[in-house]
Protein backbone atom coordinates (compact mmCIF):
# COMPACT_ATOMS: atom_id res chain seq x y z
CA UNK A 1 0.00 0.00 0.00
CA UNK A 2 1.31 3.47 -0.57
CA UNK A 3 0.23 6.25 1.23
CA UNK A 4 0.26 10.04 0.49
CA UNK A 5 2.76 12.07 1.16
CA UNK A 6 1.15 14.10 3.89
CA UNK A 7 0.89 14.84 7.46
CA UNK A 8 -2.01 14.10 10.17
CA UNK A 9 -3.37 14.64 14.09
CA UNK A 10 -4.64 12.34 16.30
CA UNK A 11 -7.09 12.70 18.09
CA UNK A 12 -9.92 9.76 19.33
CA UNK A 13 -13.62 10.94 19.27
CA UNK A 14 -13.85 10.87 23.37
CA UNK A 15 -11.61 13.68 23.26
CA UNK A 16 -13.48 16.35 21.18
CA UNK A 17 -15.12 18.76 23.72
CA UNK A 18 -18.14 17.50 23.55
CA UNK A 19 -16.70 13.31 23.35
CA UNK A 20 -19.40 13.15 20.48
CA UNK A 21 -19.59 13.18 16.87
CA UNK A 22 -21.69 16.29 16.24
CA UNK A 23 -20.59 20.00 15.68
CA UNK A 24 -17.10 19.57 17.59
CA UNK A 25 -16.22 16.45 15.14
CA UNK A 26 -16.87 18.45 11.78
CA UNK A 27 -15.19 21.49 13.13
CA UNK A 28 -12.08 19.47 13.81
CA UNK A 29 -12.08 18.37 10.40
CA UNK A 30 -12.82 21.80 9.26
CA UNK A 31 -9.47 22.53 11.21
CA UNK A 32 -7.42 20.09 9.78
CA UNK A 33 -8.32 21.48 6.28
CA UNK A 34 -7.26 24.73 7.34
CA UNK A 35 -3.71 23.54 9.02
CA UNK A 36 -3.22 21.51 5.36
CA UNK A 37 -3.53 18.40 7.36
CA UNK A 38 -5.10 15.23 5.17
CA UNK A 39 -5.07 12.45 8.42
CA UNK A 40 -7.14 12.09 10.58
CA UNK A 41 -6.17 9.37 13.29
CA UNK A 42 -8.43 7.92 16.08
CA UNK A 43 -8.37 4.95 18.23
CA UNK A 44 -11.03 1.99 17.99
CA UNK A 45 -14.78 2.45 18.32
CA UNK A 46 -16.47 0.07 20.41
CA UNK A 47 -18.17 -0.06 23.37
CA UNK A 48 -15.07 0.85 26.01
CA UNK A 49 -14.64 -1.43 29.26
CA UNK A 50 -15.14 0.26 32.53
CA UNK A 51 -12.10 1.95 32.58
CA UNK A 52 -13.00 3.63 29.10
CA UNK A 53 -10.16 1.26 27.66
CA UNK A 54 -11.31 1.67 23.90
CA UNK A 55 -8.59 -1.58 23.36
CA UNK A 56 -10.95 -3.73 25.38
CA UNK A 57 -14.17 -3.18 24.06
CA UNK A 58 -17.43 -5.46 23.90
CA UNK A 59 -17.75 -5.67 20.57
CA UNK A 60 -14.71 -6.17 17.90
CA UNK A 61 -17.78 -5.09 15.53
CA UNK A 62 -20.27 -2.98 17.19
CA UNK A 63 -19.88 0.93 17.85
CA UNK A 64 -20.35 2.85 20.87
CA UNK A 65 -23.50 4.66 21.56
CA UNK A 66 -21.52 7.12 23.53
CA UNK A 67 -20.42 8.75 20.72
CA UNK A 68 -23.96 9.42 18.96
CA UNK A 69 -24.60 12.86 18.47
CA UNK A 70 -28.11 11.95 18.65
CA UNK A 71 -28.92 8.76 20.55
CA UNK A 72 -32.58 8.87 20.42
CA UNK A 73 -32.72 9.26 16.39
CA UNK A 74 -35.88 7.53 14.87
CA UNK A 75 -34.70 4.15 13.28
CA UNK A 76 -37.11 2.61 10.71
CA UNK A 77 -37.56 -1.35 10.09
CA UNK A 78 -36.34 -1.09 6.80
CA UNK A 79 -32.91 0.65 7.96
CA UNK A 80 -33.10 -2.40 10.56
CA UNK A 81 -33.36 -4.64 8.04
CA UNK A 82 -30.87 -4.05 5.83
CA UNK A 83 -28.67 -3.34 8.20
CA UNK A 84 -28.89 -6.98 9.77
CA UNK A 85 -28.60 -8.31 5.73
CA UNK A 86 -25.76 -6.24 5.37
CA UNK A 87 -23.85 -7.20 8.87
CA UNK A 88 -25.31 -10.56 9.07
CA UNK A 89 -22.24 -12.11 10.15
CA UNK A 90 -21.58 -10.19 13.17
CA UNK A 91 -25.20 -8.97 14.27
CA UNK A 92 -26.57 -11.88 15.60
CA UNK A 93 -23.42 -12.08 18.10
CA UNK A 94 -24.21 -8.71 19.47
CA UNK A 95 -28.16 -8.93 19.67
CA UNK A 96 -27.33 -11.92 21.53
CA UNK A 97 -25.20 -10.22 23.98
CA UNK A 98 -27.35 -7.45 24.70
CA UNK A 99 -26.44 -4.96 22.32
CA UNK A 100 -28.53 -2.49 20.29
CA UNK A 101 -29.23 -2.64 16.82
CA UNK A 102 -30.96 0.36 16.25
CA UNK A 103 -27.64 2.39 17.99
CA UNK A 104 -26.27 0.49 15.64
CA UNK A 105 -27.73 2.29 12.38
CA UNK A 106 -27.51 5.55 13.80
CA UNK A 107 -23.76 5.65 14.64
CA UNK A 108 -23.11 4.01 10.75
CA UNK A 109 -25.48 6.86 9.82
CA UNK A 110 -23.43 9.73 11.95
CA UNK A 111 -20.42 8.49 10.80
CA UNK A 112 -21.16 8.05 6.94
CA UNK A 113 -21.73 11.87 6.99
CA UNK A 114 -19.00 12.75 8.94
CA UNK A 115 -16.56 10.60 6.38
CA UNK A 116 -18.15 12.05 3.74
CA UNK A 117 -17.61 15.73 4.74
CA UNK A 118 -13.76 14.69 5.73
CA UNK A 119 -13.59 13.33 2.38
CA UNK A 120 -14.85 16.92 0.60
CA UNK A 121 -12.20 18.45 2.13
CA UNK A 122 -9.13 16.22 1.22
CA UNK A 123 -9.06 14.35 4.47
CA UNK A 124 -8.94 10.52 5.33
CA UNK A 125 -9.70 8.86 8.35
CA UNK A 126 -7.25 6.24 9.87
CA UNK A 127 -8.62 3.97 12.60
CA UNK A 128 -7.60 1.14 14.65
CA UNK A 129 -7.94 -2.29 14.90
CA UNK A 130 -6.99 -4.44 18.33
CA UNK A 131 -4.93 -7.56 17.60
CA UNK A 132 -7.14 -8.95 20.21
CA UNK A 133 -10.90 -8.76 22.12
CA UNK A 134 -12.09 -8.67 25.38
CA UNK A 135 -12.76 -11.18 27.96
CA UNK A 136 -16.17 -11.84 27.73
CA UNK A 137 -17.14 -9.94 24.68
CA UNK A 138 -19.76 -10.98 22.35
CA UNK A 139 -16.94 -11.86 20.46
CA UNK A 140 -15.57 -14.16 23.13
CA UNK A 141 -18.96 -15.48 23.74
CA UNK A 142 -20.08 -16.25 20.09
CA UNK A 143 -17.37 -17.79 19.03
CA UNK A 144 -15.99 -19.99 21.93
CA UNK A 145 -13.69 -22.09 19.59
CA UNK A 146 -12.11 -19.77 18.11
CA UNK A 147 -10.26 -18.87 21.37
CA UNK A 148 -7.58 -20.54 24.18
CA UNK A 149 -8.76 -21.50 27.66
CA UNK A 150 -4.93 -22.13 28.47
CA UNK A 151 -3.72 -18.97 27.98
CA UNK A 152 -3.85 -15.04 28.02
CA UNK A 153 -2.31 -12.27 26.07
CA UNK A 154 0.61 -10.12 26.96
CA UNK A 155 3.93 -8.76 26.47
CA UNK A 156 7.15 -9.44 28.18
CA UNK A 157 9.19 -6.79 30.22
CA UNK A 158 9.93 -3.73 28.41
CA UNK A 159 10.32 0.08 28.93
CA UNK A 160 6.45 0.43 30.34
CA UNK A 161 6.76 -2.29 32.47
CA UNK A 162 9.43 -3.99 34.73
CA UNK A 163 7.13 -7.45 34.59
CA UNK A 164 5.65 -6.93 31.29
CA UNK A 165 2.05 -6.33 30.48
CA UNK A 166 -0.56 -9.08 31.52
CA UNK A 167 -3.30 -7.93 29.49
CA UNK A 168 -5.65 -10.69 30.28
CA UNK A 169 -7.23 -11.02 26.53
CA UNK A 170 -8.02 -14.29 25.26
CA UNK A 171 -5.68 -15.92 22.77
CA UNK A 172 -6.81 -16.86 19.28
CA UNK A 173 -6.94 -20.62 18.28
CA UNK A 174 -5.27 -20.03 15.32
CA UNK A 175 -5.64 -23.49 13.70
CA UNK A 176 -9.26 -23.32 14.51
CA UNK A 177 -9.35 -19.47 12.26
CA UNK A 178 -7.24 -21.48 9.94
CA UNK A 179 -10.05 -24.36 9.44
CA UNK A 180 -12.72 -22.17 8.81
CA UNK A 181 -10.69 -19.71 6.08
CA UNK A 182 -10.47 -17.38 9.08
CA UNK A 183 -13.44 -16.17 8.21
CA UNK A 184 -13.89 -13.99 11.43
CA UNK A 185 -11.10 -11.98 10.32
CA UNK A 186 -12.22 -11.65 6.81
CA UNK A 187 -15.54 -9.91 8.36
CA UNK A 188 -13.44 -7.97 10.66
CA UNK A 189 -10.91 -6.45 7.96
CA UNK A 190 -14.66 -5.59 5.84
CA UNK A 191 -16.07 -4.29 8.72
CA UNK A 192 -12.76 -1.72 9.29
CA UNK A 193 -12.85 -0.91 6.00
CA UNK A 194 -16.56 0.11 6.23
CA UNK A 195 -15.97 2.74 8.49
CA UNK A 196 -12.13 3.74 7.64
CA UNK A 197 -9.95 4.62 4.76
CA UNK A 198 -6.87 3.11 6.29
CA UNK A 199 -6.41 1.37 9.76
CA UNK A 200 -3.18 0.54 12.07
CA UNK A 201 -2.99 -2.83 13.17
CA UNK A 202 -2.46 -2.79 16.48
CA UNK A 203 0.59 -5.11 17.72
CA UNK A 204 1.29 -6.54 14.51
CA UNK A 205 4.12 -8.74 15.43
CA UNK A 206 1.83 -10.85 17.07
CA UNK A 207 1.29 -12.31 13.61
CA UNK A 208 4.86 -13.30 13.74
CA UNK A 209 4.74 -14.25 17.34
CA UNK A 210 2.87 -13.70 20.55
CA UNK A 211 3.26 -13.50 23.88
CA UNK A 212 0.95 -16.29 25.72
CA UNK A 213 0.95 -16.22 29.66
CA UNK A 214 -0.65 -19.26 31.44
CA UNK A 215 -4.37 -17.79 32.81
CA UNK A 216 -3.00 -18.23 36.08
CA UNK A 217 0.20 -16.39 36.30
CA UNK A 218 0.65 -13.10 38.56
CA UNK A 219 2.55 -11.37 35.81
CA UNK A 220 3.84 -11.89 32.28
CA UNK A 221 7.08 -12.56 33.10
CA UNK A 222 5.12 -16.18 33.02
CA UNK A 223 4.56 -16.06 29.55
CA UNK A 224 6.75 -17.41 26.66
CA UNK A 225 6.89 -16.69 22.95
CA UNK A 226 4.25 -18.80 20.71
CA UNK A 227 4.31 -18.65 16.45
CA UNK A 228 1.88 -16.77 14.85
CA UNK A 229 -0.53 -17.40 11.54
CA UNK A 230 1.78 -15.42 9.58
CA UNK A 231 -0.13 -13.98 6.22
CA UNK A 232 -3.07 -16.40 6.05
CA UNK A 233 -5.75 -13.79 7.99
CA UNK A 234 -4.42 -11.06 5.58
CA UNK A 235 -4.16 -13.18 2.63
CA UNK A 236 -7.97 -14.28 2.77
CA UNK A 237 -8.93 -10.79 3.80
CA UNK A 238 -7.15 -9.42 0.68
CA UNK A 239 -8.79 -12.42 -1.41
CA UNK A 240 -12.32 -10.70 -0.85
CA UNK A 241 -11.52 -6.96 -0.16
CA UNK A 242 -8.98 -6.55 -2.39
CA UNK A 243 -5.86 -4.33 -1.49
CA UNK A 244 -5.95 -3.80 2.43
CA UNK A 245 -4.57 -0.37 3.26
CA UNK A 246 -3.06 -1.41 6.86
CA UNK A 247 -0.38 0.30 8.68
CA UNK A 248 1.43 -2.16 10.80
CA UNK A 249 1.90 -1.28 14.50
CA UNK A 250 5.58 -2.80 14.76
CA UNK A 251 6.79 -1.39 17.85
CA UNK A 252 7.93 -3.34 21.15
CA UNK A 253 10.83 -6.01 20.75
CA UNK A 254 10.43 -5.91 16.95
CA UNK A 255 13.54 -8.33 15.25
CA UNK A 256 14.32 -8.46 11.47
CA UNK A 257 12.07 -11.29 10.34
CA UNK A 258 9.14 -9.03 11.45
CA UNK A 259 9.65 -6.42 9.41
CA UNK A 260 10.78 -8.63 6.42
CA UNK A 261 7.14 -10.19 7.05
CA UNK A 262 5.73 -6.48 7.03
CA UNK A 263 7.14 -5.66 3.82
CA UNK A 264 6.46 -8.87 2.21
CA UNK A 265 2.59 -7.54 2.85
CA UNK A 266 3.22 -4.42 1.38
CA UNK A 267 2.61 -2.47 5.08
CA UNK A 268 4.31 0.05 6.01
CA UNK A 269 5.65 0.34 9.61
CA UNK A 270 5.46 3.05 12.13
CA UNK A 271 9.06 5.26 13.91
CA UNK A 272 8.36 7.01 16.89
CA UNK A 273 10.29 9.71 17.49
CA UNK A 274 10.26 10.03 21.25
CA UNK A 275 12.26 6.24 20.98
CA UNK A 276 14.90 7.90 19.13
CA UNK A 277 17.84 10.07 20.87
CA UNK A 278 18.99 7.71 22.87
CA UNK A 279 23.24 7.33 22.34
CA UNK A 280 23.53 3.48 21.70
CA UNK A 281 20.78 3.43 18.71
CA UNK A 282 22.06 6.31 16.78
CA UNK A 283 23.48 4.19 14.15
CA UNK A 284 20.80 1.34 13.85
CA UNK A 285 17.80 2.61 15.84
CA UNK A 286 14.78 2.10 13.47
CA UNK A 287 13.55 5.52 15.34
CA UNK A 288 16.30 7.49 14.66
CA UNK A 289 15.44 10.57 11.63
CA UNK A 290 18.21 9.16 9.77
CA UNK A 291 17.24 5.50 9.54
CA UNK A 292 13.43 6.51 8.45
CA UNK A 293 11.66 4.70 5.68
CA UNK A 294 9.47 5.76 3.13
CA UNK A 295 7.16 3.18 3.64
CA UNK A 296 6.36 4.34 7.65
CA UNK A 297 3.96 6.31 9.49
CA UNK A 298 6.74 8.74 11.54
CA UNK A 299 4.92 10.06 14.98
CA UNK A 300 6.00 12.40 17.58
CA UNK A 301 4.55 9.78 20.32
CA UNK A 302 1.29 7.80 20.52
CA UNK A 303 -1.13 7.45 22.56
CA UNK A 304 0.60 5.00 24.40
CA UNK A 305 3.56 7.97 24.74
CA UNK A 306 3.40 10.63 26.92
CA UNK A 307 2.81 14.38 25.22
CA UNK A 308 6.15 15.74 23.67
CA UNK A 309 6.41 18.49 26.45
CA UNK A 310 6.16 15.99 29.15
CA UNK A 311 8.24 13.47 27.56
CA UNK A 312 10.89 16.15 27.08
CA UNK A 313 10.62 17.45 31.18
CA UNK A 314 11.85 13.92 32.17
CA UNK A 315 14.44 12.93 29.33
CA UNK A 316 17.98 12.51 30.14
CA UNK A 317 20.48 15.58 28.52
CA UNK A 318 22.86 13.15 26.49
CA UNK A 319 19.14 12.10 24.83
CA UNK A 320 17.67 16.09 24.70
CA UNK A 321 21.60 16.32 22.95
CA UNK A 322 20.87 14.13 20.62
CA UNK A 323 17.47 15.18 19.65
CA UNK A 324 19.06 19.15 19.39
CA UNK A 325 21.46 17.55 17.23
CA UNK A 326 18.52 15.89 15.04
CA UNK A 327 17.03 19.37 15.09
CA UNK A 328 20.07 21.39 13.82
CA UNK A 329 20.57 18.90 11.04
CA UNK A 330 17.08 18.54 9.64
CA UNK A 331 17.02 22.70 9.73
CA UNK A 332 13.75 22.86 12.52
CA UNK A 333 13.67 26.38 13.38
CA UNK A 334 11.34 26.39 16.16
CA UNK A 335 13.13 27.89 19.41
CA UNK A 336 14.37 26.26 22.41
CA UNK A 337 11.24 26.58 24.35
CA UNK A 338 9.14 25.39 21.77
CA UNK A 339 10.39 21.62 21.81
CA UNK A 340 6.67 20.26 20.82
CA UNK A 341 7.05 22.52 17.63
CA UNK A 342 10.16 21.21 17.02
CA UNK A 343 9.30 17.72 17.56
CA UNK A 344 6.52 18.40 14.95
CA UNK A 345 9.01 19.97 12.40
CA UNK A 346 11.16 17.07 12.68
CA UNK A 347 8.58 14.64 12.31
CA UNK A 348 7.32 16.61 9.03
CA UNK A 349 10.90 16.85 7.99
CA UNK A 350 11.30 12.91 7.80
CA UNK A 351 11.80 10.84 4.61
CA UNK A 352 8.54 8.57 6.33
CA UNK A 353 5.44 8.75 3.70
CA UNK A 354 2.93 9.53 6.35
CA UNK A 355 3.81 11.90 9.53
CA UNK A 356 1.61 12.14 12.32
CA UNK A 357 1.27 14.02 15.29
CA UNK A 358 -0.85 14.21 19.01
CA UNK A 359 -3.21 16.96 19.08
CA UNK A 360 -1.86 17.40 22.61
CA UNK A 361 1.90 18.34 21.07
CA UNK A 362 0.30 20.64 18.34
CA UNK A 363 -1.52 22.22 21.76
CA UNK A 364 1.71 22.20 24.19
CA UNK A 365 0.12 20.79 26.95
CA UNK A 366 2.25 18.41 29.12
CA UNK A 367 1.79 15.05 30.90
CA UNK A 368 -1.52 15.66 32.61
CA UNK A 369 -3.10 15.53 28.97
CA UNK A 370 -1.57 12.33 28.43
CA UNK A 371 -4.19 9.71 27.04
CA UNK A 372 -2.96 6.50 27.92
CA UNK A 373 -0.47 4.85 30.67
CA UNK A 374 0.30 1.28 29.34
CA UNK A 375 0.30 -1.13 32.53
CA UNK A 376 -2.30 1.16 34.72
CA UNK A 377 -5.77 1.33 35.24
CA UNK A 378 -7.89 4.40 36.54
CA UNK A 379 -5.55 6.78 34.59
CA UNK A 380 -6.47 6.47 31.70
CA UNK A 381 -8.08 7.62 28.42
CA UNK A 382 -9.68 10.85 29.93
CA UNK A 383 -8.31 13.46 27.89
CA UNK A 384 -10.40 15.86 26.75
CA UNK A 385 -9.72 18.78 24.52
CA UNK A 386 -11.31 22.52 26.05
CA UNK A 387 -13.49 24.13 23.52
CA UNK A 388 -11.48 26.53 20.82
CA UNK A 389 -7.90 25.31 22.02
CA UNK A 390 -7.91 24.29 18.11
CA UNK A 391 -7.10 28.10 16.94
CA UNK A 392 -6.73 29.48 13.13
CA UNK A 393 -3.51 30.80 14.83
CA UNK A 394 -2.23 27.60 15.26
CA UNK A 395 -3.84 25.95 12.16
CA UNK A 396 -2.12 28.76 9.92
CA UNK A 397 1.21 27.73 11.77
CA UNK A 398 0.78 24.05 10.87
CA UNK A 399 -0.32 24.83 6.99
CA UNK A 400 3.55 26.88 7.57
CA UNK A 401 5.51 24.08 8.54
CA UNK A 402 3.24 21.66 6.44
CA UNK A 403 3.92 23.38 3.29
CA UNK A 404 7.84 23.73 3.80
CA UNK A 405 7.93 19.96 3.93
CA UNK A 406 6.28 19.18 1.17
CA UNK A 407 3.12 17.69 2.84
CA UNK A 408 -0.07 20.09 2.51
């Protein structure tokens, strides 16, 4: 897949300053227009666990009602209708757990227009799809064999956390996808591509190999590494849908045969660039500015990343050295007080196809705006953006940067 040459925000529904897709939504895309932005990045849809955890939602299918504009729309039986012909795969699953059609057809209705008026104005929307579902989803519950009862998912230790992350989702049966043409994931790659124009893959390396931790460990320091299905989920997704436009999330402890298996897809990877800077991957670090590909998605941080200015009020000096360094040699011209501008300018400055940046860095705020803390719960995915921080002050000084660098 080869995407534009171009530059994006992120910023997830639930933190517009209403949380809903009504006026705030189409004045953010209204926004992006004006800052020559063309990406539009959000995290997944579905109904979020208790903690608001959009990566552990209810449905891998289903949207949220929380993010209806207008939740008490009249729905006729002939929407109903077709929309259970059109989702028949899925549908069923849901009803059966509980869920709402008729919320249902109005968020695919809310959200058709809203795509449609992004698309008028030159901009795409880029969403996000889990590797894995809940516990106890309708997902879970529908389709029992399809899933482990040995194991859960995880990763091992890493810079988040000192035991790893025990993220309690059930493993996949892969042989069982594999007997039935993996099917599920066939309907969930169509169902993405319903609502998106291009989607990240969350923890793509799992498709390589995963983490599995025995359901009854403390921690995931338990766990051990496990082969994946390699292509076959993509392969019989591509088989119906033709050409999927994925960006792989290849980030954690990410070796060469992963990213040989990413190209061989046609994928293209992500850098972040708060990774980089640090003195013993200068050379080699897949972060670093220099050692950007054309086929990635560069980012200042993501949501799993704290905001640049926080990020930058805790890093070491031989790292903020090294990332001055980046800045004098890429000619970023925002001043020394200004590092989330100049975090931006670097990121727009990269060779990477696609560069994308937090809403909360194009804002300044620091690490109380910070959406997610891998490894916590309670503390996250709260953010909300105050009404009219988005100014045509700081839109007109995005278009700037976003036109030096070839990406408006």
């Amino acid at each position: 897949m080869k995407l534009p040459h171009a530059s994006g925000v992120q910023l997830h529904p639930t933190s517009l300053p209403s949380g809903r897709l009504g006026p705030d939504a189409y004045a953010f895309v209204d926004w992006l227009q004006a800052a020559g932005q063309r990406v539009w990045q959000m995290l997944p849809l579905g109904p979020p666990d208790e903690h608001r955890s959009p990566y552990k939602a209810s449905s891998a299918f289903a949207a949220w009602r929380g993010l209806l504009e207008d939740p008490d729309a009249a729905v006729s039986e002939a929407e109903l209708d077709a929309f259970r012909a059109k989702h028949a795969y899925w549908v069923p699953s849901w009803e059966a757990f509980g869920g709402d059609i008729a919320d249902q057809v109005r968020f695919d209705r809310e959200w058709a227009a809203l795509r449609r008026y992004a698309s008028e104005r030159g901009v795409l929307l880029l969403g996000d799809l889990p590797i894995y579902v809940a516990p106890g989803s309708a997902d879970h519950a529908a389709w029992p064999g399809l899933f482990r009862d040995d194991a859960i998912a995880g990763v091992p230790p890493d810079a988040y956390a000192a035991t790893g992350q025990l993220w309690g989702n059930p493993l996949y049966d892969w042989d069982a996808m594999a007997r039935e043409g993996h099917r599920w994931w066939v309907e969930r790659f169509r169902r993405t591509f319903d609502l998106y124009d291009l989607a990240r893959v969350d923890h793509f390396r799992a498709f390589v190999a995963f983490w599995a931790v025995p359901k009854d460990a403390e921690t995931a320091m338990e766990g051990h590494w496990e082969d994946g299905p390699g292509a076959g989920p993509f392969e019989a997704a591509a088989a119906e849908l033709g050409e999927l436009p994925v960006v792989a999330e290849d980030l954690g402890q990410i070796t060469e045969q992963i990213h040989a298996f990413r190209r061989s897809l046609g994928f293209p990877g992500m850098a972040v660039l708060q990774f980089a800077f640090s003195p013993h991957d200068l050379v080699h670090g897949t972060h670093e500015p220099r050692n950007h590909e054309v086929d990635q998605v560069v980012y200042t941080g993501t949501h799993d990343n704290d905001t640049v200015v926080g990020w930058w009020s805790e890093l070491e000096e031989a790292r903020r050295a090294n990332a001055r360094a980046a800045f004098a040699e890429a000619g970023v011209q925002a001043g020394e007080d200004e590092v989330h501008w100049q975090m931006i300018e670097l990121a727009l400055a990269s060779r990477a196809d696609l560069a994308m940046m937090q809403v909360q860095d194009v804002l300044g705020l620091g690490a109380q705006a910070r959406m997610n803390i891998p490894g916590t719960e309670g503390r996250s995915w709260k953010w909300r953006m105050a009404p009219g921080a988005l100014t045509p002050e700081l839109a007109a000084r995005l278009r700037s940067l976003t036109v030096a660098r070839g990406r408006a």
